[in-house]
C-alpha atoms as a PDB file:
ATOM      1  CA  UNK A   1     101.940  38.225  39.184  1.00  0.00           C
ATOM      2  CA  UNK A   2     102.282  35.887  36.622  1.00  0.00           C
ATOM      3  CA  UNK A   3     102.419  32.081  37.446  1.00  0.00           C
ATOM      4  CA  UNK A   4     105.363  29.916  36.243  1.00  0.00           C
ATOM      5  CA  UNK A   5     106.947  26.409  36.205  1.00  0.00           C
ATOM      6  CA  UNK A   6     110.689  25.702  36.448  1.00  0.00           C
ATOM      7  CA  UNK A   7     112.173  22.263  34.913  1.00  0.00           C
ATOM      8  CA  UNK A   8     112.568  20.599  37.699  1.00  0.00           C
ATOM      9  CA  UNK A   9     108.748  21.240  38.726  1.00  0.00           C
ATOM     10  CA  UNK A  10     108.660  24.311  40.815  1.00  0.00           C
ATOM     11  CA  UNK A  11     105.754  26.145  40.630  1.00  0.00           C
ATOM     12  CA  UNK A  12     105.772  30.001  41.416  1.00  0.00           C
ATOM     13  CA  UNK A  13     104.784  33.287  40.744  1.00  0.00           C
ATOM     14  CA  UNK A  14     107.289  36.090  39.404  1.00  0.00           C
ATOM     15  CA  UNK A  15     106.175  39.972  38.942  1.00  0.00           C
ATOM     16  CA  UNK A  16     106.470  41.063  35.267  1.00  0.00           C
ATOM     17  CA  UNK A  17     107.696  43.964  36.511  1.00  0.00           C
ATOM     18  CA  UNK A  18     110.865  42.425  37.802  1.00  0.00           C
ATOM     19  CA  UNK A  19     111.719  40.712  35.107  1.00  0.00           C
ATOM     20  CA  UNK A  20     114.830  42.217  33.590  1.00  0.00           C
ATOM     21  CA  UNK A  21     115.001  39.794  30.398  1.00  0.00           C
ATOM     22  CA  UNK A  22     114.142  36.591  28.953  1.00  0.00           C
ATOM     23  CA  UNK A  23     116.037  34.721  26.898  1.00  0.00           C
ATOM     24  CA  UNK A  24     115.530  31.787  24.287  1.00  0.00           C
ATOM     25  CA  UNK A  25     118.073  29.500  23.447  1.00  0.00           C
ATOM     26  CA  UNK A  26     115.895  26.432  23.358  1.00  0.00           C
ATOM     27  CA  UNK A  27     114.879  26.483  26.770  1.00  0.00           C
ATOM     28  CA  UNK A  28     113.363  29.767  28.238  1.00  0.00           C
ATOM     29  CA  UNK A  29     114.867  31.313  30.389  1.00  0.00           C
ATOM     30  CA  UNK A  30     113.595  34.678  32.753  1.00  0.00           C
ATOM     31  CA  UNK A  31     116.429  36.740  34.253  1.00  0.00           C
ATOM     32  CA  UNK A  32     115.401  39.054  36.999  1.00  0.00           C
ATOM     33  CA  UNK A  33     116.458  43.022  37.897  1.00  0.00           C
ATOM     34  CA  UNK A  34     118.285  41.509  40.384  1.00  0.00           C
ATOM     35  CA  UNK A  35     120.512  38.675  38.961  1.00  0.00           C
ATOM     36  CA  UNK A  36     118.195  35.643  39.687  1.00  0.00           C
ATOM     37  CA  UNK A  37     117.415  33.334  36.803  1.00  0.00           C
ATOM     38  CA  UNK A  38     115.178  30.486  36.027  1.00  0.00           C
ATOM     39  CA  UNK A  39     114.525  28.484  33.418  1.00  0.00           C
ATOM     40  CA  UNK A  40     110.700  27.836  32.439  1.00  0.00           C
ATOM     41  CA  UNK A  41     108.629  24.891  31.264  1.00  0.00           C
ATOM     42  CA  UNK A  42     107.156  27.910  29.038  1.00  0.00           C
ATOM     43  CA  UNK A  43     107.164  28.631  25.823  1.00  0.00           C
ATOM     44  CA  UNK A  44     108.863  32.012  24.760  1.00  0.00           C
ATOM     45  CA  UNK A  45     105.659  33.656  23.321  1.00  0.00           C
ATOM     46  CA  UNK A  46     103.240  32.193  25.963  1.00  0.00           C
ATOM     47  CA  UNK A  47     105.082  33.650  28.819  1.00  0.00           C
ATOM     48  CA  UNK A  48     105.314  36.622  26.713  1.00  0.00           C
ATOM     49  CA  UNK A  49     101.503  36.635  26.621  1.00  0.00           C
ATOM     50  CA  UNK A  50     101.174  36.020  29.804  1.00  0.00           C
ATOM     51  CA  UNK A  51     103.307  39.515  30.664  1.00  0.00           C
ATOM     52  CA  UNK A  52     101.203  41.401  28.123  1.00  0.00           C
ATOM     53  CA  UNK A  53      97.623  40.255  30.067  1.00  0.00           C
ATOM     54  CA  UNK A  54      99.168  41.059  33.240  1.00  0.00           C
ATOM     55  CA  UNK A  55      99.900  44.135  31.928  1.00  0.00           C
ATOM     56  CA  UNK A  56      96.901  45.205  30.253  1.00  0.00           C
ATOM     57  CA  UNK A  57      94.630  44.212  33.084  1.00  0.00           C
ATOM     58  CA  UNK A  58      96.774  46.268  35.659  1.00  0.00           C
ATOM     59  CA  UNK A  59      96.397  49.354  33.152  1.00  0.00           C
ATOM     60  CA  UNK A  60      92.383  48.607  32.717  1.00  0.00           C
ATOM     61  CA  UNK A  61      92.455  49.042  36.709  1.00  0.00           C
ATOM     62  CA  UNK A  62      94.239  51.407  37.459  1.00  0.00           C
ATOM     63  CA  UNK A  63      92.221  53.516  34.168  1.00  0.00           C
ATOM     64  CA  UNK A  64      88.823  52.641  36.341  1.00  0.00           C
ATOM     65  CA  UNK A  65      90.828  54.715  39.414  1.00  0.00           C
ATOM     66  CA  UNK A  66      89.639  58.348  40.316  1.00  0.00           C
ATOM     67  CA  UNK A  67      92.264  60.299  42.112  1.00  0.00           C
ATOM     68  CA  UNK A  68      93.351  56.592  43.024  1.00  0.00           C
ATOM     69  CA  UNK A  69      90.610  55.617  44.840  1.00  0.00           C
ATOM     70  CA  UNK A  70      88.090  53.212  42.845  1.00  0.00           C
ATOM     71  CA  UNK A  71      85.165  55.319  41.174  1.00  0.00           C
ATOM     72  CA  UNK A  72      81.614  54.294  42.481  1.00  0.00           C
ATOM     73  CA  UNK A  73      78.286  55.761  41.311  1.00  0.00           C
ATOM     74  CA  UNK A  74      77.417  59.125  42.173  1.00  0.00           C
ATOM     75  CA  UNK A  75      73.962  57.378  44.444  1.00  0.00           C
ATOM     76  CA  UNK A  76      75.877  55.013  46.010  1.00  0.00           C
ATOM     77  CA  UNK A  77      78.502  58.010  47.169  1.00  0.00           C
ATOM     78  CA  UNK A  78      75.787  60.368  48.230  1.00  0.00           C
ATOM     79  CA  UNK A  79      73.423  57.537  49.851  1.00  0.00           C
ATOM     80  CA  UNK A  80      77.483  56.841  51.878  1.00  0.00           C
ATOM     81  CA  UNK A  81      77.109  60.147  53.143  1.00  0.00           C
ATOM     82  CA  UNK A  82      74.016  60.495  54.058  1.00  0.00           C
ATOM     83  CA  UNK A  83      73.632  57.239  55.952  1.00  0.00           C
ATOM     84  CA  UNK A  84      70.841  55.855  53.955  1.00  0.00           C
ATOM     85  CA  UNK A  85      73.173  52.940  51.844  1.00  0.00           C
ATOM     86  CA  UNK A  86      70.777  49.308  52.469  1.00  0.00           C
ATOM     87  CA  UNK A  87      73.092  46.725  51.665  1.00  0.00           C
ATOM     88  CA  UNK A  88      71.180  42.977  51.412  1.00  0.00           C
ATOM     89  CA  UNK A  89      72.808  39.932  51.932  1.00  0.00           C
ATOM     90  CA  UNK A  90      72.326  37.214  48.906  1.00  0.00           C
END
């Protein structure tokens, strides 16, 4: 999710992934797969940064997945199974 201000001062949150366009005709504006429009405090390229980290970060999780589960090291799996994980409290 990617965090956004309207004009009149709405803040909100829209998922890159539903974002069908966005358009720049001195205001920005973000129209949605589904018809819904809004037009941003934003600046063209910022939001368009913002889309690309949201993006990039998803893709640097989802590369740290093994057969989508997250991957842990190989003691702390065996010690799991084995019943001989000590966790400590901090």
């Amino acid at each position: 999710m990617i965090a956004v201000t309207c004009r009149n001062g709405e803040h909100f949150s829209v998922d890159p992934d539903n974002i069908e366009r966005i358009e720049h005709h001195g205001d920005t504006i973000v129209v949605m797969t589904d018809g819904t429009h809004f037009v941003v405090e934003t600046e063209f390229e910022d939001l368009l940064r913002s889309i690309t980290r949201h993006r990039a970060g998803a893709l640097a999780a989802r590369s740290r997945l093994v057969n989508g589960y997250a991957a842990t090291p190989t003691a702390t799996r065996l010690a799991r199974r084995t019943g001989s994980l000590v966790t400590t409290a901090d």
